[in-house]
PDB file of N, CA and C in Angstrom:
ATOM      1  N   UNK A   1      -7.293  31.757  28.147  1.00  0.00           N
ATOM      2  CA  UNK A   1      -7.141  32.738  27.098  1.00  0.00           C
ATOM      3  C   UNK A   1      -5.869  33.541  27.375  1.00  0.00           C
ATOM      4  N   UNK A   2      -5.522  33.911  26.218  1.00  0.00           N
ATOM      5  CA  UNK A   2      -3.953  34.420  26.316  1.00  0.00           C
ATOM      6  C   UNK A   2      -4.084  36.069  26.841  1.00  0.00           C
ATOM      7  N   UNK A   3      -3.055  37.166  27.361  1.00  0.00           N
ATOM      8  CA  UNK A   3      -3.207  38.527  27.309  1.00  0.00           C
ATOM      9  C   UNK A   3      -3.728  38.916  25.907  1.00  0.00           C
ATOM     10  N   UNK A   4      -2.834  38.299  24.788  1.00  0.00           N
ATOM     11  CA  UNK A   4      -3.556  38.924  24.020  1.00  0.00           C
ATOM     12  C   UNK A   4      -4.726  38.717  23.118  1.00  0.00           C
ATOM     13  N   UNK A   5      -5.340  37.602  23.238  1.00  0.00           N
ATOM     14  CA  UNK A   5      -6.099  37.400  22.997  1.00  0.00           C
ATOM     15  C   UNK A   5      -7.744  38.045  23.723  1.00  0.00           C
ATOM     16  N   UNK A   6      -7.308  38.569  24.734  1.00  0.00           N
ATOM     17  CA  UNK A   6      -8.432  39.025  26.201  1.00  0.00           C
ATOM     18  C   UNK A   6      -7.961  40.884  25.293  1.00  0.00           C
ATOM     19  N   UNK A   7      -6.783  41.223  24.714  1.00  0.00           N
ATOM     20  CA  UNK A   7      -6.496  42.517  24.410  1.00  0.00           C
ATOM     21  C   UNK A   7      -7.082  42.705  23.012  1.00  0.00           C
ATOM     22  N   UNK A   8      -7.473  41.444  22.359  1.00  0.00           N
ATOM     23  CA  UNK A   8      -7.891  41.548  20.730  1.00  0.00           C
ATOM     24  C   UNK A   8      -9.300  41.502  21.088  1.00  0.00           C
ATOM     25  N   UNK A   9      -9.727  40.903  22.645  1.00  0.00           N
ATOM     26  CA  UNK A   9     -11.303  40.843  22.780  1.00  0.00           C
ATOM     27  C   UNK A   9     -11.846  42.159  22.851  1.00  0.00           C
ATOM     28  N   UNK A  10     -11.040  42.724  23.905  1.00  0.00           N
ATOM     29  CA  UNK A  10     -11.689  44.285  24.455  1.00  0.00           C
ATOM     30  C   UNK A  10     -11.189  44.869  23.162  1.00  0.00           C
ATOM     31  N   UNK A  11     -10.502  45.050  22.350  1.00  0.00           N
ATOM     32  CA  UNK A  11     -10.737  46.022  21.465  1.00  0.00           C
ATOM     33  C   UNK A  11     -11.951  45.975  20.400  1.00  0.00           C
ATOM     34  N   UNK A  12     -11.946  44.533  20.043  1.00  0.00           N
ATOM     35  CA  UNK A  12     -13.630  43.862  19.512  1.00  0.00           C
ATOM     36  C   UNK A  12     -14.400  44.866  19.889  1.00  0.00           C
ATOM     37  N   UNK A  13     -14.663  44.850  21.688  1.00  0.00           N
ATOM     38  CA  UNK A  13     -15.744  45.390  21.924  1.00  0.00           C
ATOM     39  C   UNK A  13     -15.887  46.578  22.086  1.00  0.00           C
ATOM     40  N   UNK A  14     -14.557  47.169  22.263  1.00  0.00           N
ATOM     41  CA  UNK A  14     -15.147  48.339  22.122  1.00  0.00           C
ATOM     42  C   UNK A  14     -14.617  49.345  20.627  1.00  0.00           C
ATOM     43  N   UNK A  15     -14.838  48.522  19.632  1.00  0.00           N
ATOM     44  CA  UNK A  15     -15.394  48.818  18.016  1.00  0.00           C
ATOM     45  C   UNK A  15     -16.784  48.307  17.738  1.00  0.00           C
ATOM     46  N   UNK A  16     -17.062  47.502  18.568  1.00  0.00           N
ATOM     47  CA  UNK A  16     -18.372  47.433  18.506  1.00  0.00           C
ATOM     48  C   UNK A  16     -19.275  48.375  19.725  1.00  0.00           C
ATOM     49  N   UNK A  17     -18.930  49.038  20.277  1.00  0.00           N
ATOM     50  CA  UNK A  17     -19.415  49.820  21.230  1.00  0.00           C
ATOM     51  C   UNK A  17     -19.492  51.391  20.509  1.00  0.00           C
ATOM     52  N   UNK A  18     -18.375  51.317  19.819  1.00  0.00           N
ATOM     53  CA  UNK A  18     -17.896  52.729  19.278  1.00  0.00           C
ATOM     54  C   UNK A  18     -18.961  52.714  18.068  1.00  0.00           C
ATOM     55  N   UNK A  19     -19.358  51.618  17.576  1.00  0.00           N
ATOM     56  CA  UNK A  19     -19.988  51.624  16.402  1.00  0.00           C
ATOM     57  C   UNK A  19     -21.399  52.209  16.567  1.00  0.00           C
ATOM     58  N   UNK A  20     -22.165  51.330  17.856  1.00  0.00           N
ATOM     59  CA  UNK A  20     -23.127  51.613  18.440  1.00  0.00           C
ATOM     60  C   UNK A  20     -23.664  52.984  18.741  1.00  0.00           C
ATOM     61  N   UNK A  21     -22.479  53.731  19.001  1.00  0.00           N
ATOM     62  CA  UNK A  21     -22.536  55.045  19.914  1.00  0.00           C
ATOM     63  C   UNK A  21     -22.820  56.145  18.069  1.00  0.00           C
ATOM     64  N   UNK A  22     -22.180  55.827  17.258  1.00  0.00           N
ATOM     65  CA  UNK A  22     -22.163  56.610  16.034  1.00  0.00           C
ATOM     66  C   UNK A  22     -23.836  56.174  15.626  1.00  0.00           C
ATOM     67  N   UNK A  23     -23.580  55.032  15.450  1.00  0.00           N
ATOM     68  CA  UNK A  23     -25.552  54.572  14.793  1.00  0.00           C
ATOM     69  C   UNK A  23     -26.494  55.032  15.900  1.00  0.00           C
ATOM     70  N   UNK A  24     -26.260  55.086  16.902  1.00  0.00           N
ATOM     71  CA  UNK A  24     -27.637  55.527  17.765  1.00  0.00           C
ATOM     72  C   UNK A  24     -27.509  56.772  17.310  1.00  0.00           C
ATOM     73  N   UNK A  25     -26.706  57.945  16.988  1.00  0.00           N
ATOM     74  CA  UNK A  25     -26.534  59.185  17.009  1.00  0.00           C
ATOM     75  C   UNK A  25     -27.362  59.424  15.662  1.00  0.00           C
ATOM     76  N   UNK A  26     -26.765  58.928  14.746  1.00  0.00           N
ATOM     77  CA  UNK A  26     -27.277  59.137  13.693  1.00  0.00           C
ATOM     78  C   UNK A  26     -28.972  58.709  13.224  1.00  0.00           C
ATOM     79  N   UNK A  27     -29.333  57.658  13.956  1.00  0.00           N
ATOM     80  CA  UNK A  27     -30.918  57.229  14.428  1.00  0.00           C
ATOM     81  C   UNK A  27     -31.491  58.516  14.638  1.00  0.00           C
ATOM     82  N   UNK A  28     -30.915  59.189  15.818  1.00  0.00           N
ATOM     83  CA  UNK A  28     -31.966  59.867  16.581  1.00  0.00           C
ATOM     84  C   UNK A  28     -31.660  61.502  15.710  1.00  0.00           C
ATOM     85  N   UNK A  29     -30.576  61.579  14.956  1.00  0.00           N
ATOM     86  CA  UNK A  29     -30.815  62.549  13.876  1.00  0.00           C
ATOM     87  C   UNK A  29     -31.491  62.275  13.156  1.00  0.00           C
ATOM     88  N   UNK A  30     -31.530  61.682  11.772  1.00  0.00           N
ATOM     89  CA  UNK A  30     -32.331  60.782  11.226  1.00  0.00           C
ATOM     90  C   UNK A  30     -33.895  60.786  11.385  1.00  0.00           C
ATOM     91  N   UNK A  31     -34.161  60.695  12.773  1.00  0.00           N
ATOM     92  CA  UNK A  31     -35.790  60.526  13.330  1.00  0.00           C
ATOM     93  C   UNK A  31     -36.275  61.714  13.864  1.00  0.00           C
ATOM     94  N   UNK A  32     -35.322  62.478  13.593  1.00  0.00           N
ATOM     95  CA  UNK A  32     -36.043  63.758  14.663  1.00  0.00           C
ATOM     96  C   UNK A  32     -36.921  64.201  13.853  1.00  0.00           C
ATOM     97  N   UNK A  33     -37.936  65.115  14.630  1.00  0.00           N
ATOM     98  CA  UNK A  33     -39.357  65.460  14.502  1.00  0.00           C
ATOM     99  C   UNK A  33     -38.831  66.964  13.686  1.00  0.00           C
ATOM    100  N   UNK A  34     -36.977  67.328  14.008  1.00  0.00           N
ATOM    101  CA  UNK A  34     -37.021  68.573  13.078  1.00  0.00           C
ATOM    102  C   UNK A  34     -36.672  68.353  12.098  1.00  0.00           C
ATOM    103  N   UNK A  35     -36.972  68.516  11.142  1.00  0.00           N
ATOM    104  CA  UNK A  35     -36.144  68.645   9.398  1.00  0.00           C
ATOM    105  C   UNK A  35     -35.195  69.008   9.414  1.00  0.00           C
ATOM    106  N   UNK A  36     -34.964  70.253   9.926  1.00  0.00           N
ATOM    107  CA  UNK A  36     -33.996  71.014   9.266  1.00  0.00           C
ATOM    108  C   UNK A  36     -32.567  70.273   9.646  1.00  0.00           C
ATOM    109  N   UNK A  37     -32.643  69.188  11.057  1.00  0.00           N
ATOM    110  CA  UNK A  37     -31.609  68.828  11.578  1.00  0.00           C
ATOM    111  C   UNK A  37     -31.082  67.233  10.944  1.00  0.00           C
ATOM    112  N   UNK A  38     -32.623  66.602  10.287  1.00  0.00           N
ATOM    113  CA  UNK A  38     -32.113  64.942   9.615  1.00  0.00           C
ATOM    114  C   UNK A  38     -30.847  64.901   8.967  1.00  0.00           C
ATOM    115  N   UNK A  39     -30.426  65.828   8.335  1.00  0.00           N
ATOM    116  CA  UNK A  39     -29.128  65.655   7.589  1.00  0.00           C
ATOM    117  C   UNK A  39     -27.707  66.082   7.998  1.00  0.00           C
ATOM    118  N   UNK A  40     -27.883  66.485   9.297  1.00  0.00           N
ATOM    119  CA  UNK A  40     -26.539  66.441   9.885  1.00  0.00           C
ATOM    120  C   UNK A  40     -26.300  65.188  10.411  1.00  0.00           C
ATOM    121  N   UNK A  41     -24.432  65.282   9.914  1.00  0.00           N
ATOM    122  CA  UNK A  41     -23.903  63.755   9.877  1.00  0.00           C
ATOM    123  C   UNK A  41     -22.763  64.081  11.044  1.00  0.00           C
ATOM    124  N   UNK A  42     -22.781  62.794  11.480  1.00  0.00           N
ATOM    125  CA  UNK A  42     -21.391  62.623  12.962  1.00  0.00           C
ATOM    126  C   UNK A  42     -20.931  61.371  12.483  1.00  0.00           C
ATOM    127  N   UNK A  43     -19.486  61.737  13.253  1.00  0.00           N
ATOM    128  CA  UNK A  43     -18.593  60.938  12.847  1.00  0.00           C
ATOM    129  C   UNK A  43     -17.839  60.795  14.848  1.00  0.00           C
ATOM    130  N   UNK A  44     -17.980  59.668  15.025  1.00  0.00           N
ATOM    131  CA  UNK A  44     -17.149  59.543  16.225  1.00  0.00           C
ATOM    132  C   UNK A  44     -15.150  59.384  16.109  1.00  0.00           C
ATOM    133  N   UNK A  45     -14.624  60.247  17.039  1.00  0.00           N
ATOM    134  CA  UNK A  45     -13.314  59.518  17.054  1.00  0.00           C
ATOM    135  C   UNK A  45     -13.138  58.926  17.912  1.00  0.00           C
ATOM    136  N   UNK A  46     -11.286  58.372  17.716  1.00  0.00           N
ATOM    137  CA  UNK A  46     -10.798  57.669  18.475  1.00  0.00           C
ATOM    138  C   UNK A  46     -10.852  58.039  19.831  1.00  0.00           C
ATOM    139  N   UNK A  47     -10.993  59.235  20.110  1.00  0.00           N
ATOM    140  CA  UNK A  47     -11.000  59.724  21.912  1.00  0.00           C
ATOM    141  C   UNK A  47     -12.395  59.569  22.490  1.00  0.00           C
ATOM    142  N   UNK A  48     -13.620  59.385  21.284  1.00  0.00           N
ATOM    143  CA  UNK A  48     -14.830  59.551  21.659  1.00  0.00           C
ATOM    144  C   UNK A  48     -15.723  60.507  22.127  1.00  0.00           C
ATOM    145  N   UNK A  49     -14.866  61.042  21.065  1.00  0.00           N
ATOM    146  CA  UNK A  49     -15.717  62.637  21.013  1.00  0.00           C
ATOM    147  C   UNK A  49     -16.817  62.639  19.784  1.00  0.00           C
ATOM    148  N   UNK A  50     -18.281  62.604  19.924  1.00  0.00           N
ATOM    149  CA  UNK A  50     -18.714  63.082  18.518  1.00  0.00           C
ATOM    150  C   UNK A  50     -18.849  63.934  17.755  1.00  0.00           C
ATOM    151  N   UNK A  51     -18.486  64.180  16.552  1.00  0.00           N
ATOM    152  CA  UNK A  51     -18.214  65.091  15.668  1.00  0.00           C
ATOM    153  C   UNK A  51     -19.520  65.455  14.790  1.00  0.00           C
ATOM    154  N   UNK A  52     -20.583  66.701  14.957  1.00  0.00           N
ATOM    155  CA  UNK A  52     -21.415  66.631  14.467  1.00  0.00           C
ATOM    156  C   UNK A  52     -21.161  67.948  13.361  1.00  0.00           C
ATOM    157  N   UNK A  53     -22.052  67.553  11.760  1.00  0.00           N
ATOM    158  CA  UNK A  53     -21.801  68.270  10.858  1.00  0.00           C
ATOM    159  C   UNK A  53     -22.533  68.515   9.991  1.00  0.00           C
ATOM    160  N   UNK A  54     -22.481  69.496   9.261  1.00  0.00           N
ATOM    161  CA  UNK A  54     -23.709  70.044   8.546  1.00  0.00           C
ATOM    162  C   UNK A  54     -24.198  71.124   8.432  1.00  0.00           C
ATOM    163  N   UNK A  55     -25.653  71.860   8.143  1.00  0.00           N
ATOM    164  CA  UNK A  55     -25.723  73.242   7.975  1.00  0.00           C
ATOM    165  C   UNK A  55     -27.261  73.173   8.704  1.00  0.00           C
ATOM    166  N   UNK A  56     -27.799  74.250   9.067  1.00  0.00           N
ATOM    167  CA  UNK A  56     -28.959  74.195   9.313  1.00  0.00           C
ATOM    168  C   UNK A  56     -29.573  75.859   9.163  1.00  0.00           C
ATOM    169  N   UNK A  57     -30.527  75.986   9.244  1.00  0.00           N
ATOM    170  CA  UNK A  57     -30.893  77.493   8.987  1.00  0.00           C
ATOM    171  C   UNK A  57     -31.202  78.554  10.191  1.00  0.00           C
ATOM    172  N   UNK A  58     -30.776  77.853  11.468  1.00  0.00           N
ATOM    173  CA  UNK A  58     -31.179  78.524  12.704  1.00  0.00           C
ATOM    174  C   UNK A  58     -29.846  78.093  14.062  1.00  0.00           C
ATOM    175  N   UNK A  59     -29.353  79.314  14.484  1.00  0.00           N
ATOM    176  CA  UNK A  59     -28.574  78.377  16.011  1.00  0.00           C
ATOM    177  C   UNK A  59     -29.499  77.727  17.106  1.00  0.00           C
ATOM    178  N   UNK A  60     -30.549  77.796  16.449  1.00  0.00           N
ATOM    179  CA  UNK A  60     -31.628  77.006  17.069  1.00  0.00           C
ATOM    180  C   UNK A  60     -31.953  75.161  17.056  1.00  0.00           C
ATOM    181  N   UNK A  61     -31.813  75.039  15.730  1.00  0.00           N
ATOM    182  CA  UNK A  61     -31.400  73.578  15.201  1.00  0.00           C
ATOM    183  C   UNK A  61     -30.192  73.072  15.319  1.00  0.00           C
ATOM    184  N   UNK A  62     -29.050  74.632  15.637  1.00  0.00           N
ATOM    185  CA  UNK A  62     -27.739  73.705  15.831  1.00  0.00           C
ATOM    186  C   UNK A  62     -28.010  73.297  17.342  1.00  0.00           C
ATOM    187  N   UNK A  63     -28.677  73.739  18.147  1.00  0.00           N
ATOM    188  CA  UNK A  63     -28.455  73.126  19.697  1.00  0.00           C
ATOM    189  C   UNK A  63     -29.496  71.992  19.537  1.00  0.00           C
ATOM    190  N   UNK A  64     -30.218  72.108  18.421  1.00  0.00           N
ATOM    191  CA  UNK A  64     -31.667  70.849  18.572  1.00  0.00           C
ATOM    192  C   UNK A  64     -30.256  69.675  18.604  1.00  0.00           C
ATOM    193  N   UNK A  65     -29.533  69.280  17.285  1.00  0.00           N
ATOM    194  CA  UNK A  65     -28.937  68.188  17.172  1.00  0.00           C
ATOM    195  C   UNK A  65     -28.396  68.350  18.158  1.00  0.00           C
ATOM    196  N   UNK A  66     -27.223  69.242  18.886  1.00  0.00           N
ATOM    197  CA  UNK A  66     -26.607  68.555  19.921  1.00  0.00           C
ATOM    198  C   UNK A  66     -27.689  68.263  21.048  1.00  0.00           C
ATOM    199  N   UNK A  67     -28.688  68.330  21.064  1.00  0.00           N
ATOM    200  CA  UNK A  67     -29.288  67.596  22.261  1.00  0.00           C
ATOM    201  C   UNK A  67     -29.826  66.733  21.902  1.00  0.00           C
ATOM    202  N   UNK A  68     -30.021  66.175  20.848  1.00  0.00           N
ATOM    203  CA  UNK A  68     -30.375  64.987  20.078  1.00  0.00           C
ATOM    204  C   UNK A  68     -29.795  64.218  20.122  1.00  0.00           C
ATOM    205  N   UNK A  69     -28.170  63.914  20.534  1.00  0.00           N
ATOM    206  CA  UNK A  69     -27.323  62.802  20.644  1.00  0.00           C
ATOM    207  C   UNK A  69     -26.793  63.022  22.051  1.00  0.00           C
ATOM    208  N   UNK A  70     -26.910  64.017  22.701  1.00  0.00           N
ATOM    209  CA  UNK A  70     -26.715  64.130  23.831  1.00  0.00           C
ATOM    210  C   UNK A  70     -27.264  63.048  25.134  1.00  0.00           C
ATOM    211  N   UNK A  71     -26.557  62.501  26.048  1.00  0.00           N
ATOM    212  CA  UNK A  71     -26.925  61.490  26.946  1.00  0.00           C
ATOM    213  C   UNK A  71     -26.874  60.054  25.948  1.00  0.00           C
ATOM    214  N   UNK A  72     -25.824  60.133  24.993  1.00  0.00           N
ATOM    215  CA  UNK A  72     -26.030  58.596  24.716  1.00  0.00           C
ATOM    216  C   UNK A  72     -24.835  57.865  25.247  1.00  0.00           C
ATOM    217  N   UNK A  73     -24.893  56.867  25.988  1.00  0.00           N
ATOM    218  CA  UNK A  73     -24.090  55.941  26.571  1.00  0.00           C
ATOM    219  C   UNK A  73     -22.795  55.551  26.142  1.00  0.00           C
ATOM    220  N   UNK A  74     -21.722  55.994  26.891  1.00  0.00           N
ATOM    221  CA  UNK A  74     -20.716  56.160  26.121  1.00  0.00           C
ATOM    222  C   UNK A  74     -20.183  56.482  25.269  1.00  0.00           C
ATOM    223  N   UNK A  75     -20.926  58.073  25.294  1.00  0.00           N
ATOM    224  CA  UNK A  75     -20.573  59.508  24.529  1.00  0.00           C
ATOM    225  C   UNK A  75     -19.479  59.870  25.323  1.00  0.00           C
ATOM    226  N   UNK A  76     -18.556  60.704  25.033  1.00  0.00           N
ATOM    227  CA  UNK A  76     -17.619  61.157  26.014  1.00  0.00           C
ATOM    228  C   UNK A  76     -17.547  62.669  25.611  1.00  0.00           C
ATOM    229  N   UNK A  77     -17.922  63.090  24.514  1.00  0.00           N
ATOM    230  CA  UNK A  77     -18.289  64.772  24.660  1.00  0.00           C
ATOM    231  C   UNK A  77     -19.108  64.590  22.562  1.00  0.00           C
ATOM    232  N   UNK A  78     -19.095  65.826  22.858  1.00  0.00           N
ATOM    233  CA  UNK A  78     -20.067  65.718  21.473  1.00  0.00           C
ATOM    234  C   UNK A  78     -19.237  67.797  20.947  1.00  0.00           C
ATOM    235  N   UNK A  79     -18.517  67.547  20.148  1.00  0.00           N
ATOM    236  CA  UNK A  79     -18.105  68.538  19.091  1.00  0.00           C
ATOM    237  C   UNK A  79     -19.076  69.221  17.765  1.00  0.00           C
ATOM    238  N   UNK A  80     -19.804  70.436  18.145  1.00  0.00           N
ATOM    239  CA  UNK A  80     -20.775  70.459  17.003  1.00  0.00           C
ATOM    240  C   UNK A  80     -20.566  71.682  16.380  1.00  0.00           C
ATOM    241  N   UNK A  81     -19.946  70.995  15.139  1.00  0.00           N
ATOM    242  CA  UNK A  81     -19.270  71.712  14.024  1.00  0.00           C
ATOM    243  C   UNK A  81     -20.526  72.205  12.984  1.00  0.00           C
ATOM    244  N   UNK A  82     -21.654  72.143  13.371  1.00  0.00           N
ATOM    245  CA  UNK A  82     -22.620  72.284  12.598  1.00  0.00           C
ATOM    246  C   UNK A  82     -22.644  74.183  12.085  1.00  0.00           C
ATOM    247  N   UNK A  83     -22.723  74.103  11.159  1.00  0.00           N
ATOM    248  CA  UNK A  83     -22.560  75.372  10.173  1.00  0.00           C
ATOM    249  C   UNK A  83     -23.928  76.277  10.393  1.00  0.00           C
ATOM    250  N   UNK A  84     -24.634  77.542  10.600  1.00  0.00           N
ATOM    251  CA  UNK A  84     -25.540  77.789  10.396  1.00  0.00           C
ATOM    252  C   UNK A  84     -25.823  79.107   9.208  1.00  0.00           C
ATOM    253  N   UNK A  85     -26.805  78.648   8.465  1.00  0.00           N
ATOM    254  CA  UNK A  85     -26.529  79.055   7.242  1.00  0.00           C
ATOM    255  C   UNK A  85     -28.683  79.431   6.828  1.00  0.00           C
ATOM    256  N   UNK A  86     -28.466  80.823   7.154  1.00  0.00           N
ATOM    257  CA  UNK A  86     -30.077  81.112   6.808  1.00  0.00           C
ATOM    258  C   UNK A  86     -30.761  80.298   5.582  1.00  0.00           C
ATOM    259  N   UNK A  87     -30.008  80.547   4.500  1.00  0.00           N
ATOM    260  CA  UNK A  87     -30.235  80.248   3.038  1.00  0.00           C
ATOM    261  C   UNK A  87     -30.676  78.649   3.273  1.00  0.00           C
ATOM    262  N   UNK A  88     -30.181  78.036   3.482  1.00  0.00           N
ATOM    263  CA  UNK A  88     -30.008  76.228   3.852  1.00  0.00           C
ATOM    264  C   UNK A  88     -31.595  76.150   4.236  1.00  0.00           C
TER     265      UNK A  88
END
């Protein structure tokens, strides 16, 4: 196999790794046992930071989600832009 062909592999995998890391996040938002937190949405970047977003009605639910995606495997930090908003 050529360099670049071994350089078109690892990037494969890790868009498919990166992909992984966004869908598990969004799973375990998605499934959580709190409401108020199912509808915050993340978006991973290129550095692999996740970007979490949305509103919730407590700074209570904003730390629920970040510990909700927190410890997932080849997270490299988690950014939580989550809004808190009584009314919501």
């Amino acid at each position: 196999m050529s360099v670049y062909a071994d350089q078109k592999e690892a990037t494969r995998e890790k868009n498919i790794e990166e992909t992984d890391i966004e869908e598990t996040a969004r799973v375990r938002l998605r499934h959580s046992s709190y409401r108020a937190i199912r509808n915050v949405t993340c978006r991973l970047d290129v550095e692999g930071v996740l970007h979490l977003r949305g509103s919730v009605p407590t700074y209570h639910y904003k730390q629920l989600a970040q510990t909700a995606v927190a410890g997932i495997i080849g997270l490299k930090e988690v950014a939580n832009e989550i809004e808190v908003d009584s009314t919501s």
